[in-house]
Protein backbone atom coordinates (compact mmCIF):
# COMPACT_ATOMS: atom_id res chain seq x y z
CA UNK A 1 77.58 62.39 92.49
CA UNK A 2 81.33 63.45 92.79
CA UNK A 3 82.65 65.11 89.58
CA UNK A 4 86.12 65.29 91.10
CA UNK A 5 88.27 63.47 93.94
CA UNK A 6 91.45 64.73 95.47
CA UNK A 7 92.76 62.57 97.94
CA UNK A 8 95.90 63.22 100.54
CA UNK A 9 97.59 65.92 97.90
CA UNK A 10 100.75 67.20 98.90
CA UNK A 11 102.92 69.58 97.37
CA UNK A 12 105.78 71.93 97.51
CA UNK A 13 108.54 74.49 95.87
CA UNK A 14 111.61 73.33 97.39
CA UNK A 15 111.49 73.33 100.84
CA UNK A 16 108.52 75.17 101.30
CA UNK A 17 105.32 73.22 101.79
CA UNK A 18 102.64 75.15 100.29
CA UNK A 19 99.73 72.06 100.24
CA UNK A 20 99.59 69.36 102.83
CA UNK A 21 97.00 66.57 103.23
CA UNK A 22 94.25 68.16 100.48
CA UNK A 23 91.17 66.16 100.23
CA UNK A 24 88.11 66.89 99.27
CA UNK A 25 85.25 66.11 96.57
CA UNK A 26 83.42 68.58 93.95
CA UNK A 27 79.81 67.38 93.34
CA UNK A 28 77.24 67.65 90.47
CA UNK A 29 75.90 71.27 89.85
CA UNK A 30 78.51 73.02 93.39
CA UNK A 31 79.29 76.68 93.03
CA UNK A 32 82.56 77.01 94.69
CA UNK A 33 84.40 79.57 95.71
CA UNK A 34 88.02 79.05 96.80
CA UNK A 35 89.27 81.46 99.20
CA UNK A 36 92.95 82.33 101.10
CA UNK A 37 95.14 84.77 101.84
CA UNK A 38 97.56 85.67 99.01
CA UNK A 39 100.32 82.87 98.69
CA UNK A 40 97.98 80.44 100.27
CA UNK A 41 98.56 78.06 97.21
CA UNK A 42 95.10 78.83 95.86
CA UNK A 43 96.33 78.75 92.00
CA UNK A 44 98.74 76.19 92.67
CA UNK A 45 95.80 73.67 93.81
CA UNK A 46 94.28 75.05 90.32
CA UNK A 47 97.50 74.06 88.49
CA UNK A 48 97.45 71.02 90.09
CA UNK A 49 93.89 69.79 89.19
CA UNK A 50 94.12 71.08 85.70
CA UNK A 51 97.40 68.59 85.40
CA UNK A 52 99.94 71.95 84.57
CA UNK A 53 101.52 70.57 88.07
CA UNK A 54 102.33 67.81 89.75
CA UNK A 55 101.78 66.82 92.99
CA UNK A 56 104.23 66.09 95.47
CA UNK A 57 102.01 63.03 96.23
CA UNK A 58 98.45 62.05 96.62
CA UNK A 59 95.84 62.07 93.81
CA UNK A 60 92.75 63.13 91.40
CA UNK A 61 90.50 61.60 89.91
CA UNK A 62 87.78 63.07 87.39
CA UNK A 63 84.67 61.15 86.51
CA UNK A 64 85.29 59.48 83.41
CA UNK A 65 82.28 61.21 81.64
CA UNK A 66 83.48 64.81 82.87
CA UNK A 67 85.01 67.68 80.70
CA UNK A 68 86.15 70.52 82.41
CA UNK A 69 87.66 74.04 81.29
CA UNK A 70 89.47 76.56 83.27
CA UNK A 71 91.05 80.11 82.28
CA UNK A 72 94.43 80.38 81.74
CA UNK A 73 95.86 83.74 81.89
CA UNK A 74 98.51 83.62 78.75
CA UNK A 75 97.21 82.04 75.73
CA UNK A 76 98.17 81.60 72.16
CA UNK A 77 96.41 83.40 69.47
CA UNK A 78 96.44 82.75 65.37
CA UNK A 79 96.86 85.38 63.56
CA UNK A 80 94.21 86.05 60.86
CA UNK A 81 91.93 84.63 62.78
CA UNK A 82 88.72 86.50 63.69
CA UNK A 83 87.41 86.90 67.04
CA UNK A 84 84.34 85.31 65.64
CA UNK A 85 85.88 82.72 64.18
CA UNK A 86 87.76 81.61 67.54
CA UNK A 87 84.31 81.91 69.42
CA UNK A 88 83.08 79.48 67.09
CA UNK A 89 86.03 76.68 67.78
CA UNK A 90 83.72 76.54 71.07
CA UNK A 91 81.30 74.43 68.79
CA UNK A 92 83.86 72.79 66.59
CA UNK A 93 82.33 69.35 66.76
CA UNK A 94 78.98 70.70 65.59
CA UNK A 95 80.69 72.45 63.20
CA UNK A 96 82.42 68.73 61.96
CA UNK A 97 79.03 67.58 61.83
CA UNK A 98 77.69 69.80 59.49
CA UNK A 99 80.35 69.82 56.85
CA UNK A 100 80.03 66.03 57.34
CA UNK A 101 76.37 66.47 56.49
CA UNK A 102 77.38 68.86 53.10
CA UNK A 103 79.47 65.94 52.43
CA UNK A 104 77.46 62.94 52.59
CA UNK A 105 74.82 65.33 50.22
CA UNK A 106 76.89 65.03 47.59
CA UNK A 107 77.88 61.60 47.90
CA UNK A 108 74.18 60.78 47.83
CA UNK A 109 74.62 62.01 44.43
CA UNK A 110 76.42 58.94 42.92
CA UNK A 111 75.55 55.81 44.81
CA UNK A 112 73.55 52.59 44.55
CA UNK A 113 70.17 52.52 46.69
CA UNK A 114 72.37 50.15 49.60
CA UNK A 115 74.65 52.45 49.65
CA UNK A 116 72.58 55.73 49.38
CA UNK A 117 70.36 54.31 52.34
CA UNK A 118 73.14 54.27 54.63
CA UNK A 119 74.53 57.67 53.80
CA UNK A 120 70.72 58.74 55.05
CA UNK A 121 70.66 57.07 57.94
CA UNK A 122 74.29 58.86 59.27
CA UNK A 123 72.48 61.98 57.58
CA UNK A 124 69.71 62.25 59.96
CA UNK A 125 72.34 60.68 62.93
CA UNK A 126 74.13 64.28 62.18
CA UNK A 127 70.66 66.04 61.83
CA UNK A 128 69.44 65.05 64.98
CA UNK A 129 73.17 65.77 67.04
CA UNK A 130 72.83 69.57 65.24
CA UNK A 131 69.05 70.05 66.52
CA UNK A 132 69.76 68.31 69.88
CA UNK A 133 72.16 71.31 70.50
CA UNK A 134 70.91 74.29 68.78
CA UNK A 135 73.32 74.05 66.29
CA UNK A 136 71.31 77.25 64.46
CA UNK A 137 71.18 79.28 67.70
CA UNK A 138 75.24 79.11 67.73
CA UNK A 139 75.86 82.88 66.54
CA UNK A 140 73.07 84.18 68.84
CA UNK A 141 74.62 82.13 72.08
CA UNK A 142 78.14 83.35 70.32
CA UNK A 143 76.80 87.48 70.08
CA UNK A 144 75.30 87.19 73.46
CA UNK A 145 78.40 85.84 75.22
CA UNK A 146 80.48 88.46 72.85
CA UNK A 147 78.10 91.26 74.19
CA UNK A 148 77.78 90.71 77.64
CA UNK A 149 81.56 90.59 77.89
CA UNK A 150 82.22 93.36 75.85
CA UNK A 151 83.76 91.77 73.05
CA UNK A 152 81.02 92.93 70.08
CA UNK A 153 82.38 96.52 71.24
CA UNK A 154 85.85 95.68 69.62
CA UNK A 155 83.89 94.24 66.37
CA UNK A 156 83.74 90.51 66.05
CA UNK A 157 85.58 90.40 62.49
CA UNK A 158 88.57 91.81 64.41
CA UNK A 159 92.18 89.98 64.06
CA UNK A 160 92.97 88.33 67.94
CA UNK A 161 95.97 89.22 67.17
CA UNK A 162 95.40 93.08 67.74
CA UNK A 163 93.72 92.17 70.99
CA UNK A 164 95.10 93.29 74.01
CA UNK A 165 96.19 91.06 77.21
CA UNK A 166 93.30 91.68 79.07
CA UNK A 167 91.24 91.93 76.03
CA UNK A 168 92.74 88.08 75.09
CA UNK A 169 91.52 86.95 78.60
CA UNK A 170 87.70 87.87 77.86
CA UNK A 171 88.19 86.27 74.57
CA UNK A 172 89.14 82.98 76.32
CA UNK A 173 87.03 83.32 79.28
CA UNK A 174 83.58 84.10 76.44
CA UNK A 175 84.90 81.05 74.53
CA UNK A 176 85.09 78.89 78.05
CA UNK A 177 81.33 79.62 79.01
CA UNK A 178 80.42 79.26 75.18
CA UNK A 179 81.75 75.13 75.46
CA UNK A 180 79.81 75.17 78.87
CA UNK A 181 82.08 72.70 80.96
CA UNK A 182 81.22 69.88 83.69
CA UNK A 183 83.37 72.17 85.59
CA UNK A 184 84.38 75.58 84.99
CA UNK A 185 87.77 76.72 86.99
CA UNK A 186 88.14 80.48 86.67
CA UNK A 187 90.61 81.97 88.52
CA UNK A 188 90.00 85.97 89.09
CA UNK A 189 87.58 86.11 85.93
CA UNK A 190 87.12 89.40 86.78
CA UNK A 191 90.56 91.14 86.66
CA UNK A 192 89.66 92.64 83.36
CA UNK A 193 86.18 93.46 83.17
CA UNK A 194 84.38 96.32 83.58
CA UNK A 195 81.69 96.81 86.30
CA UNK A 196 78.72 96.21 83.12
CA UNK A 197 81.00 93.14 82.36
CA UNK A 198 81.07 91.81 85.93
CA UNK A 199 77.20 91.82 86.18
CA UNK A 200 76.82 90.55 83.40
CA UNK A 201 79.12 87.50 84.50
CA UNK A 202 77.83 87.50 88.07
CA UNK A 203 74.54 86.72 86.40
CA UNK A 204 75.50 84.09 84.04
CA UNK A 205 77.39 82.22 86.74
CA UNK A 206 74.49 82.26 89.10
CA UNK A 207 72.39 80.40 86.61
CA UNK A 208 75.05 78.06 85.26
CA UNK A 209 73.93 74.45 85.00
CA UNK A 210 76.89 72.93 86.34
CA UNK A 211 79.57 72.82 88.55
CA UNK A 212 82.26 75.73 88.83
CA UNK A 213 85.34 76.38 91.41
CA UNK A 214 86.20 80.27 91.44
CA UNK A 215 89.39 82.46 92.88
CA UNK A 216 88.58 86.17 93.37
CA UNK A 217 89.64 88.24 95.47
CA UNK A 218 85.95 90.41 94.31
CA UNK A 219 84.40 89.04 97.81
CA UNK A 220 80.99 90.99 96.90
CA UNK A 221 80.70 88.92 93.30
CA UNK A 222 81.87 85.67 94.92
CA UNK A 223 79.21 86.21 97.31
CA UNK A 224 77.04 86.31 94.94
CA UNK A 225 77.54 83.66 92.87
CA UNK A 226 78.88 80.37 94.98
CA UNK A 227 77.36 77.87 97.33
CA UNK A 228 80.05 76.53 98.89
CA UNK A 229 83.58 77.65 99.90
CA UNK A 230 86.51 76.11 100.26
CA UNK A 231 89.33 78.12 102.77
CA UNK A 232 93.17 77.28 102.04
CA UNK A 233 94.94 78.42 105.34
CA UNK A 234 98.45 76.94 107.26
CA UNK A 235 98.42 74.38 103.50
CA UNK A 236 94.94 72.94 105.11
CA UNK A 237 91.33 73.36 103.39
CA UNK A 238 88.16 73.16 105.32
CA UNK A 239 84.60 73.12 103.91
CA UNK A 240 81.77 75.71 104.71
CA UNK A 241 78.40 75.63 103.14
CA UNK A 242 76.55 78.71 101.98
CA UNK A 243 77.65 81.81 100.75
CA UNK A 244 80.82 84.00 101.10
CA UNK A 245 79.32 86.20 103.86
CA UNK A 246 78.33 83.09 105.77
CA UNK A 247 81.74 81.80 105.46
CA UNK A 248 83.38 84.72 106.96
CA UNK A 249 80.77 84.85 109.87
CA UNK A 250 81.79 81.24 110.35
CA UNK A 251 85.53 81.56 110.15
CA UNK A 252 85.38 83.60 112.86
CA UNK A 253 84.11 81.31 115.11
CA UNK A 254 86.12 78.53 114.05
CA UNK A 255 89.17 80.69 115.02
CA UNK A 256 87.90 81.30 118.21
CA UNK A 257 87.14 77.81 118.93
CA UNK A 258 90.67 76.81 117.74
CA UNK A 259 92.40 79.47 119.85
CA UNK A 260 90.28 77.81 122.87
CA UNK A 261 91.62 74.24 122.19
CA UNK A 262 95.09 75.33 121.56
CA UNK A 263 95.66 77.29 124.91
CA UNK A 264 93.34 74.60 126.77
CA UNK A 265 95.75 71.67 125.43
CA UNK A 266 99.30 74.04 126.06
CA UNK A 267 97.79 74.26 129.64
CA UNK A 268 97.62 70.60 130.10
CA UNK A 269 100.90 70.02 128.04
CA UNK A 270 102.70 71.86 130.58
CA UNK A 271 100.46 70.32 133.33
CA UNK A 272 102.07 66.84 132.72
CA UNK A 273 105.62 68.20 131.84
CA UNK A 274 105.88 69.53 134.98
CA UNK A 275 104.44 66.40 136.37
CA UNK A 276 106.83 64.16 134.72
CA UNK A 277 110.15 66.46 135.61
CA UNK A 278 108.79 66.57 139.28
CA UNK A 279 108.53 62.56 140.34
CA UNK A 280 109.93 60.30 137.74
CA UNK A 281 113.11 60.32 139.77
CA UNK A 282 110.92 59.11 142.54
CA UNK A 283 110.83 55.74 143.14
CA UNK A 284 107.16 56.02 145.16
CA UNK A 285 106.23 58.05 141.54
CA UNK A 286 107.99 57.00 138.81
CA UNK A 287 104.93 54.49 137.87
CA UNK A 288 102.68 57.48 137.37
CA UNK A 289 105.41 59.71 135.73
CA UNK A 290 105.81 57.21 133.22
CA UNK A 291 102.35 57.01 133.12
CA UNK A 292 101.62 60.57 132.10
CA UNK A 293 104.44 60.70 129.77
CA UNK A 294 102.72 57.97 127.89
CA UNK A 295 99.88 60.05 127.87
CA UNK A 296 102.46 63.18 126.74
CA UNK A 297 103.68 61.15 123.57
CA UNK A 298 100.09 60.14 122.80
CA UNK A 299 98.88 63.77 122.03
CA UNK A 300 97.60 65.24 118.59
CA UNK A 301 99.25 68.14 119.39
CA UNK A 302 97.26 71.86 118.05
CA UNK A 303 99.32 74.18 115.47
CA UNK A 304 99.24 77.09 117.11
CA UNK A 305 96.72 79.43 115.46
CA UNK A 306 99.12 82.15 113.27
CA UNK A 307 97.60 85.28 112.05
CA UNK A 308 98.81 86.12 108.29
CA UNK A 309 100.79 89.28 108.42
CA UNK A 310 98.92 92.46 108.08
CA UNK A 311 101.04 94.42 105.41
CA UNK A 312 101.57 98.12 105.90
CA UNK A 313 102.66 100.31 102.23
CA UNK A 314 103.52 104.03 103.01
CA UNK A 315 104.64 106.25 99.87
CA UNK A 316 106.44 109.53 100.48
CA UNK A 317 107.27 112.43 98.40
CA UNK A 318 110.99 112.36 98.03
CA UNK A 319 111.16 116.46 96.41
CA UNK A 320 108.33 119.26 95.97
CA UNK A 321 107.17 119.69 92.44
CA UNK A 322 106.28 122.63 90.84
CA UNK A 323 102.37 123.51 91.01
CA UNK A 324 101.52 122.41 87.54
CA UNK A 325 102.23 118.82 87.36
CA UNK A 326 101.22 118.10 83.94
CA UNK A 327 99.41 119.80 81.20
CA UNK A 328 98.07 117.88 78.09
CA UNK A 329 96.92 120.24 74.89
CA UNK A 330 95.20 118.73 72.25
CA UNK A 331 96.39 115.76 72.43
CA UNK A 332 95.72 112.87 70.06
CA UNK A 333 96.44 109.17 71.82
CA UNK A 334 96.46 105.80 70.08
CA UNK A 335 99.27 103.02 68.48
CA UNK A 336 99.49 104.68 64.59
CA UNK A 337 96.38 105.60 64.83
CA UNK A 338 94.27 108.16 67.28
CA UNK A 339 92.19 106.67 70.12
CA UNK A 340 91.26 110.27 71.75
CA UNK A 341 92.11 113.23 69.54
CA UNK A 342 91.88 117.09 71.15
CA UNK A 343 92.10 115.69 74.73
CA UNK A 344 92.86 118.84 76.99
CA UNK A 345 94.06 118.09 80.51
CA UNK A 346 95.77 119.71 83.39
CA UNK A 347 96.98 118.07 86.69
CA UNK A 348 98.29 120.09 89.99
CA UNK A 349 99.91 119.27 92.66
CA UNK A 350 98.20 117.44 95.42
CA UNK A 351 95.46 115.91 93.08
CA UNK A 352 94.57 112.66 92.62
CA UNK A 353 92.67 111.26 89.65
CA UNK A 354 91.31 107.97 89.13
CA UNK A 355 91.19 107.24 84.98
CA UNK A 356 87.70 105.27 84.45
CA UNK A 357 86.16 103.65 81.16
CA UNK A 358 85.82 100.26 79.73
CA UNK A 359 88.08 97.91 78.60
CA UNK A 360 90.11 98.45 75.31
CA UNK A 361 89.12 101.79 75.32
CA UNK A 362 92.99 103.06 75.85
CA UNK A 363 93.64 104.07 79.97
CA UNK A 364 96.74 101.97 79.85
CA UNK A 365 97.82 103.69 76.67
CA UNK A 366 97.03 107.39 78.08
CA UNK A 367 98.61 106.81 81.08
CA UNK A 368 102.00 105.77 79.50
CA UNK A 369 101.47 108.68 76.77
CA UNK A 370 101.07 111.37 79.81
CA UNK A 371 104.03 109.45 81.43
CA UNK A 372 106.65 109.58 77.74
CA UNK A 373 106.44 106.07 77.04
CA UNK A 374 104.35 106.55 74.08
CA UNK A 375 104.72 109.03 71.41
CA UNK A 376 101.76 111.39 71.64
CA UNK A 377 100.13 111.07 68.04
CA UNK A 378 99.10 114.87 67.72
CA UNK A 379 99.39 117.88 70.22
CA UNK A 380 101.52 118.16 73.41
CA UNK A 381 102.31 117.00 76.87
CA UNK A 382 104.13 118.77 79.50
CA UNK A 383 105.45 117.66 82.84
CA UNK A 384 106.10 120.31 85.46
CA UNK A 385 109.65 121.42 87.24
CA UNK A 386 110.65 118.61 89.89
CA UNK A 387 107.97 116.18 88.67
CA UNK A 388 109.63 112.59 89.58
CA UNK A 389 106.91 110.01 88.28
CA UNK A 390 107.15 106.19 89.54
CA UNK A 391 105.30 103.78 87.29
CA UNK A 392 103.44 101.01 88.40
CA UNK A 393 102.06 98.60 85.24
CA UNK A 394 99.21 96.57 85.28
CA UNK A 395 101.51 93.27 84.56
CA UNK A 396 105.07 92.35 84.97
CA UNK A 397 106.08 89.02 83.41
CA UNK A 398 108.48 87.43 85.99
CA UNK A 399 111.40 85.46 84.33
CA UNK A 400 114.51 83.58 85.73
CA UNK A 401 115.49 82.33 89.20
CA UNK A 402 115.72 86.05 90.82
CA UNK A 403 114.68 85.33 94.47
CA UNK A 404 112.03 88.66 95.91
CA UNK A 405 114.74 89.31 97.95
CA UNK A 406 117.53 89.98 95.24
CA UNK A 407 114.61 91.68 93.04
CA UNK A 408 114.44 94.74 95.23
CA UNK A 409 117.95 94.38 96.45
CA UNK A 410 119.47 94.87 92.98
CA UNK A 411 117.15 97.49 92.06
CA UNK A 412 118.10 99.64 95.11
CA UNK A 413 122.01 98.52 96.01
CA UNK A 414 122.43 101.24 98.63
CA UNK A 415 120.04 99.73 101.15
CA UNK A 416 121.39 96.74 103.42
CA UNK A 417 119.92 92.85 103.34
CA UNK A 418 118.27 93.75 106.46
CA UNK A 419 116.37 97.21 105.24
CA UNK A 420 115.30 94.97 102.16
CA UNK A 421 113.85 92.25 104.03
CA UNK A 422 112.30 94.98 106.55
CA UNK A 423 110.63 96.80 103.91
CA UNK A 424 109.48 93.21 102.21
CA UNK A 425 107.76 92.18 105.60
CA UNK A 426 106.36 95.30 105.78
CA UNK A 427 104.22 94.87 102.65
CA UNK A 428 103.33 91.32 103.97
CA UNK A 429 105.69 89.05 102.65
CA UNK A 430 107.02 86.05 105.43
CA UNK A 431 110.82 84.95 105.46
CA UNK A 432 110.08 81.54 103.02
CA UNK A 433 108.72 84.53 100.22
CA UNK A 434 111.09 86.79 99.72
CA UNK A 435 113.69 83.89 99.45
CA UNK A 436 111.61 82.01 96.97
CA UNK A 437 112.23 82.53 93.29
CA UNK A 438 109.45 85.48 92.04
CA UNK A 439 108.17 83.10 89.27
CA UNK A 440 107.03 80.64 91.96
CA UNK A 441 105.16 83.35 94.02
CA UNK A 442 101.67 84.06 93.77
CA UNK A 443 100.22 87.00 91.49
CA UNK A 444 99.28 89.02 94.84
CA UNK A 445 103.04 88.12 96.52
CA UNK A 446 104.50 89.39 93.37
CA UNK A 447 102.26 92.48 93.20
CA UNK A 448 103.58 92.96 96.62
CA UNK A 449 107.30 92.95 95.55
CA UNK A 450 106.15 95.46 93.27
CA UNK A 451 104.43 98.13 95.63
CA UNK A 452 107.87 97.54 97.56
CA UNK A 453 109.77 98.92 94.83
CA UNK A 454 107.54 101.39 94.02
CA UNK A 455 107.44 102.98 97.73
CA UNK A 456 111.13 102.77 97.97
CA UNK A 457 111.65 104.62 94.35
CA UNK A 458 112.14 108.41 94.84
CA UNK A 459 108.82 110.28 93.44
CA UNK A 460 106.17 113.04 94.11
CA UNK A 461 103.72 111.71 91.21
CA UNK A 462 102.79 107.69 91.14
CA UNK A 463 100.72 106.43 88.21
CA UNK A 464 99.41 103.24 88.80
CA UNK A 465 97.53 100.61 86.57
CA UNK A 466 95.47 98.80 88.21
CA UNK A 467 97.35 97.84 90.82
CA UNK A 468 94.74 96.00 93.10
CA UNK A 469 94.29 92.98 90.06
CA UNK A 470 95.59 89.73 92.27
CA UNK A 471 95.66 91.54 95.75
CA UNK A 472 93.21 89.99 98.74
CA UNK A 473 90.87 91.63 100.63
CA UNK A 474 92.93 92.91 103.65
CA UNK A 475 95.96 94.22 101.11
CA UNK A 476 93.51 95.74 99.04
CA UNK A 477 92.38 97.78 102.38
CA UNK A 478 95.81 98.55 103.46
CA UNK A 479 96.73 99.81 99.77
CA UNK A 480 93.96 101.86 99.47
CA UNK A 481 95.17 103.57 102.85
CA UNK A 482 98.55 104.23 102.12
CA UNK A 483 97.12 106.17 98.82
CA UNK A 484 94.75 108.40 100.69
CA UNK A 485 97.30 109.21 103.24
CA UNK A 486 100.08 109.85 100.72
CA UNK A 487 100.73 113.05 99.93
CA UNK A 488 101.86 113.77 96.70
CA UNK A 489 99.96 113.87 93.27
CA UNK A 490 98.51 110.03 92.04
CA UNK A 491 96.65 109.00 88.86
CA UNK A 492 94.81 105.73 89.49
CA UNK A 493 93.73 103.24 86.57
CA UNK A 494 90.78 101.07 88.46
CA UNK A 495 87.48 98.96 87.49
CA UNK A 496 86.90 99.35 91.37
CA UNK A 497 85.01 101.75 92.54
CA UNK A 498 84.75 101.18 96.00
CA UNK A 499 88.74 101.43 95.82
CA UNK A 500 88.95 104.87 95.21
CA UNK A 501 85.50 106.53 95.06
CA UNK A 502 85.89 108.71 98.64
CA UNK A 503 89.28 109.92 98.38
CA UNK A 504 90.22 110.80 94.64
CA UNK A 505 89.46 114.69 94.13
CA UNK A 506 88.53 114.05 90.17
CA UNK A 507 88.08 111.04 87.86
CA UNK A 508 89.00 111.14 83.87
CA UNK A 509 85.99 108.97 82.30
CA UNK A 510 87.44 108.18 78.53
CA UNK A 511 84.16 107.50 77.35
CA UNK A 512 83.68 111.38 78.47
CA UNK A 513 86.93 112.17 76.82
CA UNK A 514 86.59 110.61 73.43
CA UNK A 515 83.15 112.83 72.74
């Protein structure tokens, strides 16, 4: 049974097509994965279906029974509210029902027997709706959810409003799987978890009831946990059953097969184009000319199969530093009040050092401590002779109508339109992107603008947070070798691993730290 219909959407940002002819159909109980190059139009399609966008034309249409819940990346909190008590809004009509129930009690108080039997009968109409969905097992299901996302960690009488951005996401996303959707839409539920946290979610997913559609760009959890994929590539989306690993193996072959039927169609194209030139001047064969050209008008012609460019990032040391690159003694980190107190650290030249621990446990707010932003709360930092740093943040909020182009352009005015747009293609970004306002990119083309700017700012130390979050597969690879071939000093805030693992000479666990 379908849950969901799209049918012939179509969509674009000004004159760029970025969805063309989308049909397809989500059934009861699918785990989907959606997968596509960055700036494939993979969140848009998501916007789209959730209604925050509207489609150029086609339509959708959601079984009239179905609820669905997705993850939205910026979300309003209310302040004095408890992390608890938001978790709990995820049972808000059981909740209704029960101070109904405290209600009716003490109406029962006061009423003729008519009356009073009626007040039982909606009594035990609430009593059965409460038992029917564990209405008493709500603040386990709530503490489980909270603990396997690592929410109980930050205490569940916490304010929301002292939560952090990525701390704010897990709220939402634990709140999402508490209401336990029709369909779940997640896109990149795992940009802010920790490796327990992604396990954790990996495992919950795999058993969930019903249907899902998932973005990540995590290609070992995806594989994991979906049935089904969905590939958005050239604004088309094709179907393949199975998992992510037996998508890619048949990808492959479908681009084979494709490359096949495009060069054996261009071979006959030209065939009867030649054919045509040649005799329909000919009286004898102008009737088979015509003929052919018929034939010429009459074919479905191929798109010619495009590769996605490969992006290429390369990060030089614009000055020698001194040996010493920083030297933390004692230091106490925190906002008013210490996270880490005593922490003694020393960075040389040449090192790299990938900053590990879980979420909400303060990486972000050491790294821009050791960098000046943040006043250290006790003891000292020190930054060596010569030490340029060049800061790369976790998140940038794009605002206005400032194209990718102008962006970089304005930040370094020295450099022609044509070195800008170089060094933008460079680190994978087409012609129709860097022309395209940045708040209408995707969250991997903007990260891209961003790794620009970073490569063309002068430096010999880069400190970057999390800078993979949004970036696909083949970025992510090209990324990671630009860092182990660069040749200055790097400290590297990542929940990956496998990003860094074989070519960072130390990592700084803060759970090791804060003992």
């Amino acid at each position: 049974m379908s849950i969901l219909e799209v049918n012939g959407l179509i969509h674009s940002y000004g004159e760029k097509s970025v969805l063309h002819d989308i049909s397809f159909r989500m059934l009861k109980g699918e785990h989907i994965g959606l997968v596509g190059a960055n700036g494939a139009g993979k969140s848009t399609l998501f916007k789209i279906i959730t209604g925050q966008l509207l489609p150029d034309a086609g339509n959708i249409v959601w079984h009239p029974a179905a609820r669905s819940g997705n993850l939205e990346q910026h979300i309003e909190l209310t302040a004095g509210q408890s992390l608890r008590a938001y978790l709990q809004g995820a049972f808000q009509e059981l909740y209704d029902a029960e101070k109904e129930m405290l209600s009716l009690t003490e109406q029962m108080a006061n009423n003729t027997e008519k009356q009073l039997e009626r007040l039982l009968n909606r009594y035990s109409t609430l009593q059965m709706k409460l038992e029917q969905h564990d209405f008493y097992g709500v603040d386990a299901q709530i503490e489980a959810v909270a603990d396997g996302l690592g929410l109980t960690q930050l205490g569940l009488d916490t304010d929301v409003e002292e939560l952090s951005g990525g701390q704010r996401t897990k709220l939402l996303l634990a709140k999402l799987l508490l209401q336990q959707p029709d369909v779940l839409l997640l896109d990149e539920p795992t940009n802010y978890l920790d490796t327990a946290h992604i396990t954790w979610l990996r495992d919950y997913l795999q058993n969930y009831p019903h249907a899902f559609m998932l973005i990540t760009h995590d290609t070992t959890f995806m594989n994991a946990v979906v049935n089904v994929i969905y590939h958005l590539e050239h604004k088309q989306l094709n179907r393949y059953p199975g998992t992510y690993l037996d998508f890619t193996k048949a990808y492959e072959l479908r681009k084979k097969q494709i490359h096949q039927q495009y060069e054996r169609q261009q071979e006959e194209i030209q065939k009867l184009e030649t054919y045509v030139q040649k005799n329909k001047a000919r009286a004898s064969t102008a009737k088979q000319a015509k003929s052919r050209e018929k034939k010429l008008q009459k074919i479905v012609r191929i798109e010619k199969p495009i590769n996605n460019p490969i992006p290429a990032f390369s990060f030089t040391v614009s000055e020698q530093p001194t040996r010493v690159i920083l030297e933390a003694k004692d230091l106490d980190i925190g906002y008013g009040k210490p996270l880490f107190s005593g922490i003694n650290l020393k960075l040389e030249r040449g090192e790299k050092v990938a900053i590990t621990g879980q979420n909400g446990i303060g990486k972000t707010t050491t790294l821009k401590t050791l960098l000046g932003e943040l006043p250290e709360l006790g003891g000292s930092v020190s930054i060596g002779d010569r030490v340029i740093p060049a800061y790369f943040s976790q998140e940038a909020q794009e605002t206005g109508n400032q194209t990718a182009l102008e962006e970089v352009w304005s930040a370094f005015p020295d450099l022609t339109q044509k070195e800008v747009r170089t060094k933008l293609a460079k680190c994978g970004l087409t012609t129709e992107h860097i022309f395209q306002p940045l708040t209408t990119l995707s969250g991997g083309e903007q990260t891209k603008v961003r790794l620009c700017k970073l490569q063309l700012a002068d430096s010999n130390l880069l400190l970057l947070d999390e800078p993979t979050n949004h970036l696909d597969k083949i970025t992510k690879e090209a990324l990671q070798q630009a860092l182990r071939d660069y040749k200055g000093t790097l400290i590297l805030v990542s929940h990956e691993p496998a990003f860094y693992e074989d070519w960072v000479s130390q990592v700084w666990d803060m759970e090791t730290l804060r003992e």
